[in-house]
Protein backbone atom coordinates (compact mmCIF):
# COMPACT_ATOMS: atom_id res chain seq x y z
CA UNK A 1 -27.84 -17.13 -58.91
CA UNK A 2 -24.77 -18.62 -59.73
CA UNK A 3 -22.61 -15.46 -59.53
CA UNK A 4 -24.43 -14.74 -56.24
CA UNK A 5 -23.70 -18.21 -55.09
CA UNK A 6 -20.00 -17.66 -55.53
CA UNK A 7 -20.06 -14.31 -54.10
CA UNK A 8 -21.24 -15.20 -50.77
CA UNK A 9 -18.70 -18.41 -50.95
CA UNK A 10 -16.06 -15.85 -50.82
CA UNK A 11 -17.72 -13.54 -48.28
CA UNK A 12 -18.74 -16.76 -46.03
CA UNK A 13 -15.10 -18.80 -46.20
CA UNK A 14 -13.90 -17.40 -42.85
CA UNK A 15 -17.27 -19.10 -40.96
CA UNK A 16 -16.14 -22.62 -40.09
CA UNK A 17 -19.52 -23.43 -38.47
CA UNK A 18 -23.54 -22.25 -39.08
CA UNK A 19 -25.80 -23.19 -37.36
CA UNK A 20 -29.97 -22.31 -37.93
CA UNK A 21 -32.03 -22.20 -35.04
CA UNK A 22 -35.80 -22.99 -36.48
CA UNK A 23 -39.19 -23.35 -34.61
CA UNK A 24 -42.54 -24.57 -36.21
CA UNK A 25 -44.68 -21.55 -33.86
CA UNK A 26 -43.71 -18.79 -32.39
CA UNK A 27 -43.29 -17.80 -28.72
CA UNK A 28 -41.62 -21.29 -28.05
CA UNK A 29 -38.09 -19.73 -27.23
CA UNK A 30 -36.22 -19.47 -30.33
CA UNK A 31 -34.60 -15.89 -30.27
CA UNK A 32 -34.27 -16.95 -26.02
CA UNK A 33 -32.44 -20.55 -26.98
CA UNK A 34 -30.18 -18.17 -30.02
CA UNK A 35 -29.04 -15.54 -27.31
CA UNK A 36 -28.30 -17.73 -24.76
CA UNK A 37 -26.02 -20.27 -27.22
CA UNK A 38 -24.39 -17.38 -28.53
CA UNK A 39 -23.29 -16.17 -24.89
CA UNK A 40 -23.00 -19.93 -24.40
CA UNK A 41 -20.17 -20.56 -26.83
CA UNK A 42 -18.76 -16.86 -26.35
CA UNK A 43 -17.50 -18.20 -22.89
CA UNK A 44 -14.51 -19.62 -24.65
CA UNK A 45 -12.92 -15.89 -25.49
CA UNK A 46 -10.98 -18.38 -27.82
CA UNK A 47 -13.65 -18.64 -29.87
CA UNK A 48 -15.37 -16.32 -32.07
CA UNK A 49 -18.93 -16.09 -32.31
CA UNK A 50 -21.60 -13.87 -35.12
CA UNK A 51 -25.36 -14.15 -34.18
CA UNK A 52 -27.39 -13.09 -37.11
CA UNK A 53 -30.99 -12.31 -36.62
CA UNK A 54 -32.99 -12.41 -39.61
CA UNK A 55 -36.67 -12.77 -38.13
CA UNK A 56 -37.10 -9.60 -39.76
CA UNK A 57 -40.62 -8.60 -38.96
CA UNK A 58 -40.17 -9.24 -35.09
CA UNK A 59 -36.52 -9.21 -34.29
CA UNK A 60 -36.23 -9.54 -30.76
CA UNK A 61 -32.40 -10.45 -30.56
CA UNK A 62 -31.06 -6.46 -30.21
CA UNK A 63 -33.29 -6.58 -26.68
CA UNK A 64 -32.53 -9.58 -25.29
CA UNK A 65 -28.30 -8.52 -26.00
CA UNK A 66 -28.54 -5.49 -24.15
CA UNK A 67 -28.21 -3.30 -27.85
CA UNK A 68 -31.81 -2.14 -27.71
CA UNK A 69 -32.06 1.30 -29.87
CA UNK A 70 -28.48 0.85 -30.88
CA UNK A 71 -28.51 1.56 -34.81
CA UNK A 72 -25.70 0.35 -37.21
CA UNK A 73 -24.19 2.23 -40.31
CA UNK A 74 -21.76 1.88 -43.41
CA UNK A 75 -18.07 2.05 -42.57
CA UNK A 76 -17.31 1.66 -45.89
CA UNK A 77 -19.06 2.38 -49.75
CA UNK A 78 -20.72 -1.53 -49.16
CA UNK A 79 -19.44 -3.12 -45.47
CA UNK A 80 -21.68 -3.03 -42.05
CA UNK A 81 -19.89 -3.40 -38.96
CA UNK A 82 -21.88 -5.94 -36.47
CA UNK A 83 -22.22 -4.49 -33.38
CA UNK A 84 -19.08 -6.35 -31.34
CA UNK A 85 -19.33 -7.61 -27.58
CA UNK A 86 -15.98 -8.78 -27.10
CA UNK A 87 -15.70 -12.29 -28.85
CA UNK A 88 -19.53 -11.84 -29.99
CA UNK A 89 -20.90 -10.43 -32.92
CA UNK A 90 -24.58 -9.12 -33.73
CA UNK A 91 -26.84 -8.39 -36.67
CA UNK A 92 -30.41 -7.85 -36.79
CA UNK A 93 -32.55 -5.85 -38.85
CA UNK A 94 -33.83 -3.58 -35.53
CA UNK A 95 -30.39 -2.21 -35.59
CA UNK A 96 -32.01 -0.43 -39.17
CA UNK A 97 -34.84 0.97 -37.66
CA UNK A 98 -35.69 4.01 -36.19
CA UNK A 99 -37.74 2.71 -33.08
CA UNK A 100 -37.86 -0.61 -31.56
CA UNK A 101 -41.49 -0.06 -32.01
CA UNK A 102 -41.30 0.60 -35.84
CA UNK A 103 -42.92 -2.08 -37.68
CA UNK A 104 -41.35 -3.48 -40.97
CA UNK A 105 -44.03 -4.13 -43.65
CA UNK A 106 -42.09 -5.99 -46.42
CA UNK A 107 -42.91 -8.08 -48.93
CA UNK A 108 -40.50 -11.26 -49.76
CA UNK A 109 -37.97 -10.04 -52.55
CA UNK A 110 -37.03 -6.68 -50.03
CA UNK A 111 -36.65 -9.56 -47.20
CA UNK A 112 -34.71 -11.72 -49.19
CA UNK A 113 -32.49 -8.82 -50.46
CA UNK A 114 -31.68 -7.93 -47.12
CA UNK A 115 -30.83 -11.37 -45.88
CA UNK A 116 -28.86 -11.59 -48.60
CA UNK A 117 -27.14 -7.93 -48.09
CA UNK A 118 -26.46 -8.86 -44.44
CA UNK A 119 -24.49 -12.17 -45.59
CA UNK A 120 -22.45 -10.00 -48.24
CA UNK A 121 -22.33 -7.00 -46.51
CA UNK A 122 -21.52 -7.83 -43.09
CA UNK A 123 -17.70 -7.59 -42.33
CA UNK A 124 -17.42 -10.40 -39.78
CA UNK A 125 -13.88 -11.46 -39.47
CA UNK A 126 -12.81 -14.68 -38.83
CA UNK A 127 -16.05 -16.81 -36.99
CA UNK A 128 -15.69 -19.86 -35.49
CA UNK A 129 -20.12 -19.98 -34.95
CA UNK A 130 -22.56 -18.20 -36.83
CA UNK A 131 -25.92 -18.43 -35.47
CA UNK A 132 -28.54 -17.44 -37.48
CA UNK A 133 -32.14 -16.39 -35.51
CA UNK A 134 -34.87 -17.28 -37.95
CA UNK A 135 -38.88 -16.34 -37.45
CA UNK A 136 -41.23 -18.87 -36.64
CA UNK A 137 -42.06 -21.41 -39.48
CA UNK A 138 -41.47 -21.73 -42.72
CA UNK A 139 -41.61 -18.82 -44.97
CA UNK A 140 -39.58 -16.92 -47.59
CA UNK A 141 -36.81 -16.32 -45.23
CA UNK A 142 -36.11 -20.03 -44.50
CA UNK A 143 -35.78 -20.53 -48.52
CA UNK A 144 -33.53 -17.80 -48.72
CA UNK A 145 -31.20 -18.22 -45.93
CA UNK A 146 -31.02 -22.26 -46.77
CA UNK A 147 -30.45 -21.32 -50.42
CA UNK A 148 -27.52 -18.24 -50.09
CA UNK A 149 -25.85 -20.45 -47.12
CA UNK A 150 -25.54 -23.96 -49.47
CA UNK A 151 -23.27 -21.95 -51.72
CA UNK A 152 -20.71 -22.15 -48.47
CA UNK A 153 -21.29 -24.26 -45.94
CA UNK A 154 -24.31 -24.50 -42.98
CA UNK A 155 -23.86 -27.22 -40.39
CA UNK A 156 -27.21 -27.70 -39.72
CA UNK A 157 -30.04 -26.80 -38.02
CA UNK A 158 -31.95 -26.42 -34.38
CA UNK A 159 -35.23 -26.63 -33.57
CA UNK A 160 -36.90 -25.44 -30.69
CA UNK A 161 -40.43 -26.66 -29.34
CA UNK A 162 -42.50 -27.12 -26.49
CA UNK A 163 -43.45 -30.06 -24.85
CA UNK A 164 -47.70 -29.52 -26.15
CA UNK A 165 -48.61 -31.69 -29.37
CA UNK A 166 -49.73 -28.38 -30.24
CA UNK A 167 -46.16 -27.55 -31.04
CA UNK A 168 -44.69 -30.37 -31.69
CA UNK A 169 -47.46 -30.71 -34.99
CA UNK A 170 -45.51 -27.89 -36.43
CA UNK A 171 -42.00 -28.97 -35.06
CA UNK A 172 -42.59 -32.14 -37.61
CA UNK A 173 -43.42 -29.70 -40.50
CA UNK A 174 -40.32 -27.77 -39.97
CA UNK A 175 -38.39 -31.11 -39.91
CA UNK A 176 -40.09 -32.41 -43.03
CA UNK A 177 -39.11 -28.44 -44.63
CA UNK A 178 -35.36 -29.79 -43.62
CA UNK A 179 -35.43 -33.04 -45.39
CA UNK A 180 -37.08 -31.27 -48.34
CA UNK A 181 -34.01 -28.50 -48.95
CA UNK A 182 -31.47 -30.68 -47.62
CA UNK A 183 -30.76 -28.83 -43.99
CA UNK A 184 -29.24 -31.28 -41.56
CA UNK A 185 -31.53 -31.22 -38.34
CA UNK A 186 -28.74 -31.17 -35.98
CA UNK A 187 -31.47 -32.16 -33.41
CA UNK A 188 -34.65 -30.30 -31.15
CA UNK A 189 -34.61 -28.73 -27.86
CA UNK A 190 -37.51 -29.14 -25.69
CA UNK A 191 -38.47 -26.03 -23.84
CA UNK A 192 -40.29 -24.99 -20.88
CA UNK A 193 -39.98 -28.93 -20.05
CA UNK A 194 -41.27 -28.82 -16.39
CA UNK A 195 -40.82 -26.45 -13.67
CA UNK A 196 -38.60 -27.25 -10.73
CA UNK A 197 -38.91 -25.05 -7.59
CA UNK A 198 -36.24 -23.22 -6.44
CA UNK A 199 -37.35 -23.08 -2.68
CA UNK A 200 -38.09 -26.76 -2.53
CA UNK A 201 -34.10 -26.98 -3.77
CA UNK A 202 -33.23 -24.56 -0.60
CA UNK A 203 -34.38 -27.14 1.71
CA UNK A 204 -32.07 -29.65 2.65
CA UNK A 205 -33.89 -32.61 3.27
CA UNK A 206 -36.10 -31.31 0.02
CA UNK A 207 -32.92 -31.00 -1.85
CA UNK A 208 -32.38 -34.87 -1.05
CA UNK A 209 -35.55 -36.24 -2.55
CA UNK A 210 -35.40 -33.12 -5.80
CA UNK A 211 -32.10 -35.16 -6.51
CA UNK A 212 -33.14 -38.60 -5.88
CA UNK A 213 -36.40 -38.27 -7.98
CA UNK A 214 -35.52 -35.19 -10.27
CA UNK A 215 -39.07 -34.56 -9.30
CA UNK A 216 -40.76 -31.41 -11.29
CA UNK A 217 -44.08 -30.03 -12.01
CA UNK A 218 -45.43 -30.13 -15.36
CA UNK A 219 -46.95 -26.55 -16.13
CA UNK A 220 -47.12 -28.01 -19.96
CA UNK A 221 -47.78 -31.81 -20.15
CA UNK A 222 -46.59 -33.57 -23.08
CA UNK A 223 -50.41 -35.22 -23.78
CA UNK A 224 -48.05 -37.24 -26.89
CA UNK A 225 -44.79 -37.88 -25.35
CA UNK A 226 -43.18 -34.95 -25.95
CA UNK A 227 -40.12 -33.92 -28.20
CA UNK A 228 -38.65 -37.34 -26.88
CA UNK A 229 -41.10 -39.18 -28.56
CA UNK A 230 -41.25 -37.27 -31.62
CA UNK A 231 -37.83 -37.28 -32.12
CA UNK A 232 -37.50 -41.26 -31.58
CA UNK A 233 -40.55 -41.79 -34.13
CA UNK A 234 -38.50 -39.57 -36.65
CA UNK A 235 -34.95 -40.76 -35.71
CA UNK A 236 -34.01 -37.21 -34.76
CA UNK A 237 -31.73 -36.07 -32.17
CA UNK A 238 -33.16 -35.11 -28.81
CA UNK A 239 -30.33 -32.21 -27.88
CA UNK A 240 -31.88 -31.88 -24.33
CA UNK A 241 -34.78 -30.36 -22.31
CA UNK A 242 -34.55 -27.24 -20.61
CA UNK A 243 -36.81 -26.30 -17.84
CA UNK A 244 -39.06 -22.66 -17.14
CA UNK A 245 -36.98 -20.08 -15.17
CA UNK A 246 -38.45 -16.75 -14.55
CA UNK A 247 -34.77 -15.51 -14.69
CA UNK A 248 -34.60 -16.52 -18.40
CA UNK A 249 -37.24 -14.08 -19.21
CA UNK A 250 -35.73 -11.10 -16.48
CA UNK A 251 -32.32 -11.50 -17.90
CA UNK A 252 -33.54 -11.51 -21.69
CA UNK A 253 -35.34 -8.23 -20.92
CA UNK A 254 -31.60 -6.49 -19.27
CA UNK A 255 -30.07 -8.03 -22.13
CA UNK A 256 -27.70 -10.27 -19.90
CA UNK A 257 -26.67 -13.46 -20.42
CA UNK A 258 -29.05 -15.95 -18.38
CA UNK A 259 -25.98 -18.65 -17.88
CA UNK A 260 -24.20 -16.01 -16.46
CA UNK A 261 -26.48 -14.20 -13.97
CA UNK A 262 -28.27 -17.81 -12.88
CA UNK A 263 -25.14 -20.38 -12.95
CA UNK A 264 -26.95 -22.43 -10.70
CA UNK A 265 -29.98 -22.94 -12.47
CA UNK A 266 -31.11 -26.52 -13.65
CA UNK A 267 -31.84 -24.58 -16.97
CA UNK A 268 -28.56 -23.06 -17.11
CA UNK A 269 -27.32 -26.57 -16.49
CA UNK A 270 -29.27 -28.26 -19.47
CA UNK A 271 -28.01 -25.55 -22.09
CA UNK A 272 -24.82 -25.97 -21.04
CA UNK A 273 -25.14 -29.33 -21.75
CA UNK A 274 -26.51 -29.13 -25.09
CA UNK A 275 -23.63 -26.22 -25.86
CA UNK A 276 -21.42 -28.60 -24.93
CA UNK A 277 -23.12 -31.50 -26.83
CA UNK A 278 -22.31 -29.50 -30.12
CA UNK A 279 -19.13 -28.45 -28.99
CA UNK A 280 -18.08 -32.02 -29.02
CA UNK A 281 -19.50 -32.93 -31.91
CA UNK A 282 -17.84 -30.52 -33.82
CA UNK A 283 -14.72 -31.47 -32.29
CA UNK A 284 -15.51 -35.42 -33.10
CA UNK A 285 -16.07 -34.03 -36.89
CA UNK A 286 -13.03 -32.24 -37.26
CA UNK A 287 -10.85 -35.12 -36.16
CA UNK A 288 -12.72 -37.57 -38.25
CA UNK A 289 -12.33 -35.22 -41.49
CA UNK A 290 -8.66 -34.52 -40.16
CA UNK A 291 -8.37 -38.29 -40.21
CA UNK A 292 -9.72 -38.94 -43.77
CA UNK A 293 -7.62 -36.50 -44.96
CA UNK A 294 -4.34 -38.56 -43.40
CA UNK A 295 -5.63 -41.43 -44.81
CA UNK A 296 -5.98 -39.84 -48.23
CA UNK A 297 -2.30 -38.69 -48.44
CA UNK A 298 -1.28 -42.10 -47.29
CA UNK A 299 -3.22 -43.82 -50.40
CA UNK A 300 -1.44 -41.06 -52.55
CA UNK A 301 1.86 -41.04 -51.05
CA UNK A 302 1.90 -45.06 -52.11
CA UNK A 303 0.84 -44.61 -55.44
CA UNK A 304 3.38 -42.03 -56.02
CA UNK A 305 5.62 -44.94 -54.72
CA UNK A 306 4.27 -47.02 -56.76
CA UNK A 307 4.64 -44.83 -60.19
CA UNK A 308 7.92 -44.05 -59.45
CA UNK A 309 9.05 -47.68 -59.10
């Protein structure tokens, strides 16, 4: 382990940030919420940004980016190429199948040896944000992708629910898996959090009150308060709720990127929000390590002074 450990340190020290996105059940949004940040922080062509998928018996990630039958193969005797889409990488096991509608029967030691081949054998380049897509729960590919990414360096993590305590009973699980193995919850996103109509914002006088009021309809009530009480019972970041869209789930199946083709979206404006949220505070981080670091040389520089005197 130890020898892997420092194999994937080399392979990994070009990724300055990871970032897991997690949810306690499926069908909550996960893969959706991983697409869209990906495109999300690919806006800055500055940047450069790998999404990984490794929910390996249901990856839905090659669909929703528009590389749907697209399959990947050695360039090398041991390196993949990702597939590229201009500053945005992409992984996912359904790039190794035959048919979208193959279905992969593994067991966990051929799972975890793939996870593990994909962070070894996938020639990146130099990432800025590597966003791993992982399945639902908490299963051998959480250990494995927790365990191989400690030996460099992960961020943190995401987790994605819905507003129903039905969700949210698993969303406190996943957290608890976190604090267990030592992944940072970077904080949840609540999804499908109210619908707001997109006529009733047409209307002028309408448009008035929907911004006044921020008045919405609750298609899923949160019967327990919701991720925002969850997450203030478990001092856990509350990253931001993002509201049901139909175009979310028409531009997932194109493969387009929903803040792009629906800019004016109230859920387009909450994940740019939260993208921007993280943005900041890995901005904040930087500068605060950048500043330790100052500080450190001072302290040195004087007791070289010191010495020398």
């Amino acid at each position: 382990l130890t020898e892997i450990a420092a194999e994937l340190r080399e392979r990994l020290r070009a990724v300055k940030h990871t970032v897991l996105v997690l949810s306690g059940k499926g069908g909550v949004g996960k893969s959706t919420f991983s697409a869209i940040l990906a495109h999300g922080l690919a806006a800055d062509e500055a940047k450069q940004v790998a999404l990984l998928d490794i929910d390996i018996c249901g990856p839905s990630i090659p669909k929703m980016m528009g590389l749907e039958g697209e399959q990947v193969s050695k360039y090398s005797n041991v390196m993949f190429k990702g597939f590229l889409l201009k500053n945005l990488g992409v992984m996912s096991v359904g790039f190794l199948l035959s048919s979208p509608d193959d279905a992969v029967i593994w067991r966990g030691p051929k799972k975890n040896g793939l996870i593990k081949q994909f962070l070894r054998d996938v020639d990146w380049g130099e990432i800025d944000y590597l966003i791993v897509d992982t399945p639902p729960g908490t299963s051998d590919e959480h250990l494995s992708i927790v365990q191989y990414l400690s030996a460099a360096h992960i961020d943190g993590a995401v987790i994605i629910t819905t507003p129903q305590e039905v969700s949210l009973q698993d969303v406190r699980k996943e957290i608890n898996f976190c604090h267990k193995v030592k992944l940072p919850v970077i904080g949840v996103v609540e999804n499908m959090s109210g619908f707001i109509c997109p006529k009733c914002k047409n209307c002028r006088i309408l448009t008035l009150i929907f911004l006044l009021s921020q008045n919405e309809s609750q298609i899923f009530p949160p019967t327990t308060g919701g991720a925002e009480k969850m997450c203030q019972n478990l001092n856990v970041s509350l990253l931001g709720k993002v509201p049901l869209d139909p175009q979310i789930g028409k531009s997932c199946d194109k493969g387009q990127s929903f803040l792009s083709e629906a800019p004016e979206s109230p859920a387009t404006s909450s994940y740019r929000n939260i993208i921007q949220s993280k943005s900041d505070s890995h901005s904040a981080k930087a500068s605060s390590q950048l500043w330790a670091l100052l500080q450190y040389i001072k302290v040195l520089y004087r007791s070289m002074l010191f010495c020398h005197k």
